[in-house]
PDB file of N, CA and C in Angstrom:
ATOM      1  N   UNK A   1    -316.619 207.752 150.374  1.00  0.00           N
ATOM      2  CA  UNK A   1    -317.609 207.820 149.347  1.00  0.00           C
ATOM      3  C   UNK A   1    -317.082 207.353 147.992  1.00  0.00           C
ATOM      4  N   UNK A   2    -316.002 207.136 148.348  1.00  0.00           N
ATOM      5  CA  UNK A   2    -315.533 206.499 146.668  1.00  0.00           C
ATOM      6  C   UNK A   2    -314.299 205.029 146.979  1.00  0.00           C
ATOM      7  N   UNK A   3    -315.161 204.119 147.212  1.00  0.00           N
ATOM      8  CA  UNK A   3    -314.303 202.883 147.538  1.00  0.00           C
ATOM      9  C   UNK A   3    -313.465 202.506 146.502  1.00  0.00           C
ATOM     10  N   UNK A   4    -313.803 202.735 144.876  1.00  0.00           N
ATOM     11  CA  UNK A   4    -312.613 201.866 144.042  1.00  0.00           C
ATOM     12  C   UNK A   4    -311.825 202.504 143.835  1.00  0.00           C
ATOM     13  N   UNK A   5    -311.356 204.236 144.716  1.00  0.00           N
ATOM     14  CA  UNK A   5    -310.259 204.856 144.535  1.00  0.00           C
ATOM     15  C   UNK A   5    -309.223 204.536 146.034  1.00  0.00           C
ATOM     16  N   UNK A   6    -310.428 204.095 146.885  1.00  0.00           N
ATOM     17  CA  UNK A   6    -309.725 203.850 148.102  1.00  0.00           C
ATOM     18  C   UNK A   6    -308.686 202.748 147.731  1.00  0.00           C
ATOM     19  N   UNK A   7    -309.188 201.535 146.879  1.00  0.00           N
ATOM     20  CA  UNK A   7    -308.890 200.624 146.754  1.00  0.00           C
ATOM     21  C   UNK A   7    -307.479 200.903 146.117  1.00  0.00           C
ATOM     22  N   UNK A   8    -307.075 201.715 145.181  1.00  0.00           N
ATOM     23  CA  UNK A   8    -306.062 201.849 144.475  1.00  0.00           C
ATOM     24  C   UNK A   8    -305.055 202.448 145.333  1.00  0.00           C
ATOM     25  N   UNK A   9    -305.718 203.586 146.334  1.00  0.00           N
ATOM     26  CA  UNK A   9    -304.945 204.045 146.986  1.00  0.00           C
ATOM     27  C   UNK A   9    -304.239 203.037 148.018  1.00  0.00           C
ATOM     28  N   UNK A  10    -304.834 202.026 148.476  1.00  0.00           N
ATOM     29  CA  UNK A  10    -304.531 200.575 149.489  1.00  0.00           C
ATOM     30  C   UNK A  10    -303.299 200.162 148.853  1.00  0.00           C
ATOM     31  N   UNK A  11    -303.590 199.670 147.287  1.00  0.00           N
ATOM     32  CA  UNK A  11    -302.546 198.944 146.967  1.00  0.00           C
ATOM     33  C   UNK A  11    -301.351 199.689 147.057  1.00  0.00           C
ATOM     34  N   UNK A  12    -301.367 201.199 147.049  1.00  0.00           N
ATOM     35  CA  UNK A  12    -299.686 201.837 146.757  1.00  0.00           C
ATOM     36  C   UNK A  12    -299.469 201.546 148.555  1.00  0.00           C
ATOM     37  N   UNK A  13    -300.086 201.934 149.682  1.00  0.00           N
ATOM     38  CA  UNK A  13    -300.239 201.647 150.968  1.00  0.00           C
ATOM     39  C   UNK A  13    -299.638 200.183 151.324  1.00  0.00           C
ATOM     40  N   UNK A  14    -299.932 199.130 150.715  1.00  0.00           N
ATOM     41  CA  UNK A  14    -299.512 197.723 150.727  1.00  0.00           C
ATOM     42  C   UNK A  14    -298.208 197.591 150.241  1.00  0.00           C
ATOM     43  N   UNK A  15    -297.480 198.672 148.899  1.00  0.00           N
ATOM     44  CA  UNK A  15    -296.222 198.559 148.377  1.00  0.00           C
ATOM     45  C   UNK A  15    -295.282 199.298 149.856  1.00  0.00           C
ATOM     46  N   UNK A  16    -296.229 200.244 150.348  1.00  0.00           N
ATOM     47  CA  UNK A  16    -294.915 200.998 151.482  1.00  0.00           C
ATOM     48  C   UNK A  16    -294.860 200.065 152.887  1.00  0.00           C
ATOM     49  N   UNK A  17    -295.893 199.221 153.008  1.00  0.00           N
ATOM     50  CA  UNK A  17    -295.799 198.786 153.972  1.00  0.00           C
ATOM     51  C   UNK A  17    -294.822 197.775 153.778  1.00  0.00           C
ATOM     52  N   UNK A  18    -295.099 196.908 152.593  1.00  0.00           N
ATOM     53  CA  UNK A  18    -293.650 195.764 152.599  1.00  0.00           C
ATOM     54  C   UNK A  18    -292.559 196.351 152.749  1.00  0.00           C
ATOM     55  N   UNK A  19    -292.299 197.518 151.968  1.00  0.00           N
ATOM     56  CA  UNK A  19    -290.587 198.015 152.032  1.00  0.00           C
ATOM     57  C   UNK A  19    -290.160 198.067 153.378  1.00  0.00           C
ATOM     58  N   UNK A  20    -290.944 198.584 154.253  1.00  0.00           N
ATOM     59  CA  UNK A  20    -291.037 198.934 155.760  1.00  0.00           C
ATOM     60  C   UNK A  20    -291.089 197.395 156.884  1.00  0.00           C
ATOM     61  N   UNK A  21    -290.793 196.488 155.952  1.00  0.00           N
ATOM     62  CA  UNK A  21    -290.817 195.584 156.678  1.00  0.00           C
ATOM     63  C   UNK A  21    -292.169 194.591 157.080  1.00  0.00           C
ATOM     64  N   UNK A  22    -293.250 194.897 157.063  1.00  0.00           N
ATOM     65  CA  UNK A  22    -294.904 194.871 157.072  1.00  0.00           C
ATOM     66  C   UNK A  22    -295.487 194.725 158.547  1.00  0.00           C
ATOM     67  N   UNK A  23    -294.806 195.587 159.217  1.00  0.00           N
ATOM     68  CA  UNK A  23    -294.972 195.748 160.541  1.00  0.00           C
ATOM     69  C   UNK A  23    -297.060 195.199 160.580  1.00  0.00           C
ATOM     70  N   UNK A  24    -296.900 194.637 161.739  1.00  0.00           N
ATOM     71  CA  UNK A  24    -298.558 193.933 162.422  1.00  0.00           C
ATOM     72  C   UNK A  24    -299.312 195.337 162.522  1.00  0.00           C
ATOM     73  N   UNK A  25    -298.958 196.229 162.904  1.00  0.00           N
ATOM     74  CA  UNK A  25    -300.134 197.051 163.102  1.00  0.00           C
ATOM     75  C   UNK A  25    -300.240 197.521 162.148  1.00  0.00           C
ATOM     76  N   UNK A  26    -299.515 198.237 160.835  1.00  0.00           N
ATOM     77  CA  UNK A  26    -300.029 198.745 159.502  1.00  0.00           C
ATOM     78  C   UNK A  26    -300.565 197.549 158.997  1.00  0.00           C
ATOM     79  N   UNK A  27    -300.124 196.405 158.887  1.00  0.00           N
ATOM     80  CA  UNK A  27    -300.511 195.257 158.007  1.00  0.00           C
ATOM     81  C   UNK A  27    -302.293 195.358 158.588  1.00  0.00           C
ATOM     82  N   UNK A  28    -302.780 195.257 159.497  1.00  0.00           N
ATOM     83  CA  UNK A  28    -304.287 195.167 160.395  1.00  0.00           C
ATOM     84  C   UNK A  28    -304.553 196.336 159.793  1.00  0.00           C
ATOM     85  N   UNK A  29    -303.993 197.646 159.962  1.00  0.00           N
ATOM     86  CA  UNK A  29    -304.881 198.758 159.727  1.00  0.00           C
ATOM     87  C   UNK A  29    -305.482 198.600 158.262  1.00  0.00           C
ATOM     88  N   UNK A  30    -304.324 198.088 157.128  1.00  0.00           N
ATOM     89  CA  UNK A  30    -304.745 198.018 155.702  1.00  0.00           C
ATOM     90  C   UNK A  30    -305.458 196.821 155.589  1.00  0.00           C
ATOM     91  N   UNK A  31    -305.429 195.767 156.057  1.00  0.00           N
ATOM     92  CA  UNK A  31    -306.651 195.082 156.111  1.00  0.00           C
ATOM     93  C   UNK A  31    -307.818 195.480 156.406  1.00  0.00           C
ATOM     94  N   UNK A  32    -307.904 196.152 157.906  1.00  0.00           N
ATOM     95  CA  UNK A  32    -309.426 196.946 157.856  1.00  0.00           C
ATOM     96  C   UNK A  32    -310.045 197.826 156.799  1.00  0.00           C
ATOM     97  N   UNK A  33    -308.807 198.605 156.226  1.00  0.00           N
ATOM     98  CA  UNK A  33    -309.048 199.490 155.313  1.00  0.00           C
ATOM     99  C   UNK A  33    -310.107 198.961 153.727  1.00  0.00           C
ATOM    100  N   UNK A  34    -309.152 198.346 153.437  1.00  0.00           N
ATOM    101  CA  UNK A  34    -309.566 197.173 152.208  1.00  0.00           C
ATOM    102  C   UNK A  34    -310.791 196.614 152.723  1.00  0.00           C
ATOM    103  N   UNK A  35    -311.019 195.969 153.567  1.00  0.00           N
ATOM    104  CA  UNK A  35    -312.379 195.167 154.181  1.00  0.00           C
ATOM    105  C   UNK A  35    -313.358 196.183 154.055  1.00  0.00           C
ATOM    106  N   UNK A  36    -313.647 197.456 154.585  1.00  0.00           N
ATOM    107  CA  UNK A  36    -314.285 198.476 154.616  1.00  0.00           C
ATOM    108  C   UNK A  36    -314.619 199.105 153.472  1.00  0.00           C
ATOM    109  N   UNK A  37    -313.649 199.094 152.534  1.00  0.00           N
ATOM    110  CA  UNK A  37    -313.666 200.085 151.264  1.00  0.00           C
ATOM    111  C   UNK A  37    -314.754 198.708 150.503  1.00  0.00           C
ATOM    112  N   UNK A  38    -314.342 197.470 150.685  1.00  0.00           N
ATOM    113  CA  UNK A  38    -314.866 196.341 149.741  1.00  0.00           C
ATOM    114  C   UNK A  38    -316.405 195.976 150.523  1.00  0.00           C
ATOM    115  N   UNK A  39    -316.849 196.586 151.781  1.00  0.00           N
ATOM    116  CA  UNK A  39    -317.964 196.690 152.095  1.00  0.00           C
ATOM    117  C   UNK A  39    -318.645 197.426 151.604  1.00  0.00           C
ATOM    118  N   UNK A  40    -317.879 198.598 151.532  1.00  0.00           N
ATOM    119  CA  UNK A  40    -318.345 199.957 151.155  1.00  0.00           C
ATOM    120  C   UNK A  40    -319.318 199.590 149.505  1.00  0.00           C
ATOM    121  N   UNK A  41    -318.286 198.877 148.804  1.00  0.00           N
ATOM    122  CA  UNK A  41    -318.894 198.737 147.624  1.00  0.00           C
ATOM    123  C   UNK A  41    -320.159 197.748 147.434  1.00  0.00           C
ATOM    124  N   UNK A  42    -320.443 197.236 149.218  1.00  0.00           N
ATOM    125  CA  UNK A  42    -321.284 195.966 148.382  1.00  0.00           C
ATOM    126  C   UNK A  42    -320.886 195.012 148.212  1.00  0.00           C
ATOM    127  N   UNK A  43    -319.571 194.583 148.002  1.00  0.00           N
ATOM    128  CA  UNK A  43    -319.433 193.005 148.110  1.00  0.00           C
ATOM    129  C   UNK A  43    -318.821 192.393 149.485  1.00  0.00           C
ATOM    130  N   UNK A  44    -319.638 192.323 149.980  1.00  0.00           N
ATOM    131  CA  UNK A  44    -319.372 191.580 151.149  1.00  0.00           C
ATOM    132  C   UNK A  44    -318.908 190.542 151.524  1.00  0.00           C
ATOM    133  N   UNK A  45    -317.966 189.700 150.213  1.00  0.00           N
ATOM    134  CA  UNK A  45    -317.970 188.392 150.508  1.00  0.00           C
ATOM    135  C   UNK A  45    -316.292 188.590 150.111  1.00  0.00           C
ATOM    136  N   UNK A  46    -315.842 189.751 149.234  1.00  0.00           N
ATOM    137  CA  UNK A  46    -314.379 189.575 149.508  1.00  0.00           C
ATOM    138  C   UNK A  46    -314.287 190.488 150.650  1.00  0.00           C
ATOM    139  N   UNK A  47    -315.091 191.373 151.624  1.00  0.00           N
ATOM    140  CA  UNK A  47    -314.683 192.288 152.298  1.00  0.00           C
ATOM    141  C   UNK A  47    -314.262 191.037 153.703  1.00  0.00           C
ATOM    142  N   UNK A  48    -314.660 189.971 153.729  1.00  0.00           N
ATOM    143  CA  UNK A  48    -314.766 189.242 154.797  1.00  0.00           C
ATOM    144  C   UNK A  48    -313.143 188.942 154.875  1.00  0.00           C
ATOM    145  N   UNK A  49    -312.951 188.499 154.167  1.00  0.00           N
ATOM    146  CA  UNK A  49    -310.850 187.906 154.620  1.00  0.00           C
ATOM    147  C   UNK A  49    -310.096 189.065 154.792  1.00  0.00           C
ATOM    148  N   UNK A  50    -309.967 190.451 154.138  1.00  0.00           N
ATOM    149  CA  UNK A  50    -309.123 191.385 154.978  1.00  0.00           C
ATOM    150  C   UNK A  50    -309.811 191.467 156.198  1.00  0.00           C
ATOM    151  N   UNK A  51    -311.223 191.971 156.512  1.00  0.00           N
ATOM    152  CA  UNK A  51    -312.383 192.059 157.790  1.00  0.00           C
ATOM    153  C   UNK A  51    -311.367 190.964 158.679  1.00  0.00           C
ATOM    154  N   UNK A  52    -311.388 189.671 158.706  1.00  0.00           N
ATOM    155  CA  UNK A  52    -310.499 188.455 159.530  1.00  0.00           C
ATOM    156  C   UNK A  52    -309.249 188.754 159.471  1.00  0.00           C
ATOM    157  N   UNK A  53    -308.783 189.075 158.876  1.00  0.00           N
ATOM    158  CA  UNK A  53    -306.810 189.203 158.802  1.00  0.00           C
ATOM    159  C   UNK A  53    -306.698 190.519 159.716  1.00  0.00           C
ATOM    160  N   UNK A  54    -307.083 191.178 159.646  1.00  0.00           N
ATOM    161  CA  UNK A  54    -307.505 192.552 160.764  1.00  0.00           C
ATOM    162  C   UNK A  54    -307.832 192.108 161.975  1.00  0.00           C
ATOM    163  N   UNK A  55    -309.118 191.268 162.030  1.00  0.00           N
ATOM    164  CA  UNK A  55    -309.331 191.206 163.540  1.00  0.00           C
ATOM    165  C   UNK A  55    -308.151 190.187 164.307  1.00  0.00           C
ATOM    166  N   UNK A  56    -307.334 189.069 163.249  1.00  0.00           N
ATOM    167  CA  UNK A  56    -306.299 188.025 164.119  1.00  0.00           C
ATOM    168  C   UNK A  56    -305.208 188.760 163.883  1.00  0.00           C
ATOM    169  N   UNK A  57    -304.908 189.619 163.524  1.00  0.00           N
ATOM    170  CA  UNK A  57    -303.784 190.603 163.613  1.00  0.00           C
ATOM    171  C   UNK A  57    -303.547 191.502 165.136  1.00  0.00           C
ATOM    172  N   UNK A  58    -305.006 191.914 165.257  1.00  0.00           N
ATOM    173  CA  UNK A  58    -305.197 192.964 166.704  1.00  0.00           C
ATOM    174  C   UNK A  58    -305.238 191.782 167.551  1.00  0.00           C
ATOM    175  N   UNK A  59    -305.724 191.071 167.332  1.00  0.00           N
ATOM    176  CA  UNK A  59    -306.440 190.039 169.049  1.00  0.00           C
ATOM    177  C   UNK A  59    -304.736 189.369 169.306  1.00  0.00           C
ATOM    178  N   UNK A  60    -303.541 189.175 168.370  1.00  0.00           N
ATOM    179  CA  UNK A  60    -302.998 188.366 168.957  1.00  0.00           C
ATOM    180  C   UNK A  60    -301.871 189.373 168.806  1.00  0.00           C
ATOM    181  N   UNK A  61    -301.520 190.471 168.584  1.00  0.00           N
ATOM    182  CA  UNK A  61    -300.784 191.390 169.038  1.00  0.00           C
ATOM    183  C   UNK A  61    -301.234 192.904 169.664  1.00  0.00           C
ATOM    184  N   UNK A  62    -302.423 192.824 169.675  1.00  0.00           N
ATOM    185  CA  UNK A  62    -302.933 193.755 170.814  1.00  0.00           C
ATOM    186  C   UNK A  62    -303.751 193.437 171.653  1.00  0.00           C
ATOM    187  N   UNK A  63    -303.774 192.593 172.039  1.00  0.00           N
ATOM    188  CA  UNK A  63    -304.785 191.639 173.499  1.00  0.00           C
ATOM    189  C   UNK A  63    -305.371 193.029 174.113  1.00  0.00           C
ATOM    190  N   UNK A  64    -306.697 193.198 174.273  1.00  0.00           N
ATOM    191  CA  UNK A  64    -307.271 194.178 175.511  1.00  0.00           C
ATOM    192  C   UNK A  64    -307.057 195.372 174.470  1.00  0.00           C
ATOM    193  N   UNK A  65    -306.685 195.484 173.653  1.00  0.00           N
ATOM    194  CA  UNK A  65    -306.624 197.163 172.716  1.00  0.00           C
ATOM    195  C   UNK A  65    -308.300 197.625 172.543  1.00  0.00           C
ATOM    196  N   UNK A  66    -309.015 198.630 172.967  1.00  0.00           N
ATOM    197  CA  UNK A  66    -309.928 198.803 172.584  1.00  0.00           C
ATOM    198  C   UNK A  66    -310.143 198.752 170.327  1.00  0.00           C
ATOM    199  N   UNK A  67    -308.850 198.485 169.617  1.00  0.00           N
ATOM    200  CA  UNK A  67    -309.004 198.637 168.283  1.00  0.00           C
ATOM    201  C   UNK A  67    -309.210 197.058 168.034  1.00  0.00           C
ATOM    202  N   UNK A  68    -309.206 195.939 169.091  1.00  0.00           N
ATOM    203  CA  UNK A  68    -309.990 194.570 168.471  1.00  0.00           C
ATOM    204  C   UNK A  68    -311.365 194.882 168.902  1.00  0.00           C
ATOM    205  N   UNK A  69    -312.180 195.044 169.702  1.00  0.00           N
ATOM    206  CA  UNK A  69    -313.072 195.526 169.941  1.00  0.00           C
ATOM    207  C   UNK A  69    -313.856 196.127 168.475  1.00  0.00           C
ATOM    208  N   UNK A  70    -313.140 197.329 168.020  1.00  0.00           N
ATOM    209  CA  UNK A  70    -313.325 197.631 166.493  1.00  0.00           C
ATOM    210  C   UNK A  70    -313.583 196.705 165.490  1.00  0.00           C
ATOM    211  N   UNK A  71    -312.292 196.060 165.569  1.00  0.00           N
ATOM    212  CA  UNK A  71    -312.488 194.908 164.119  1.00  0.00           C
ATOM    213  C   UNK A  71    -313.183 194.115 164.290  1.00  0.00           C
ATOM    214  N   UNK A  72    -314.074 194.131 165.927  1.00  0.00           N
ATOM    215  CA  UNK A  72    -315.074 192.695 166.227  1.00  0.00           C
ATOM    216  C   UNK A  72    -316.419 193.694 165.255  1.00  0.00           C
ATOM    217  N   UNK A  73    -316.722 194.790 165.686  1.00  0.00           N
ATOM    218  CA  UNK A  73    -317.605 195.456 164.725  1.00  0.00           C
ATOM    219  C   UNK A  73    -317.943 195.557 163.402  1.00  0.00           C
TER     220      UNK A  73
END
């Protein structure tokens, strides 16, 4: 219910994930995250490139995961 705090909260999420190396499955999850929060608000037109960086993240390192299935949603 409050996407432009989600949003702030993403970016500190995006600083731990680089330190960590930016492992594929956090990198997808915070893409969905961001895509969602930037739907959330209504703009649908930056929510679309994290929305895609999420779904070619799962499809080509989780083939058959019911969570591409998700990001096809």
């Amino acid at each position: 219910g409050r996407p432009d705090e989600g949003l702030v909260w993403a970016a500190y999420a995006e600083a731990v994930i680089d330190r960590l190396g930016r492992p594929d499955r956090m990198l997808a999850e915070l893409a969905c995250t961001q895509g969602n929060l930037r739907w959330a608000k209504g703009d649908r037109e930056a929510a679309l490139a994290p929305l895609t960086t999420c779904l070619e993240i799962r499809e080509r390192t989780m083939p058959g995961d019911p969570l591409v299935a998700n990001a096809l949603s």
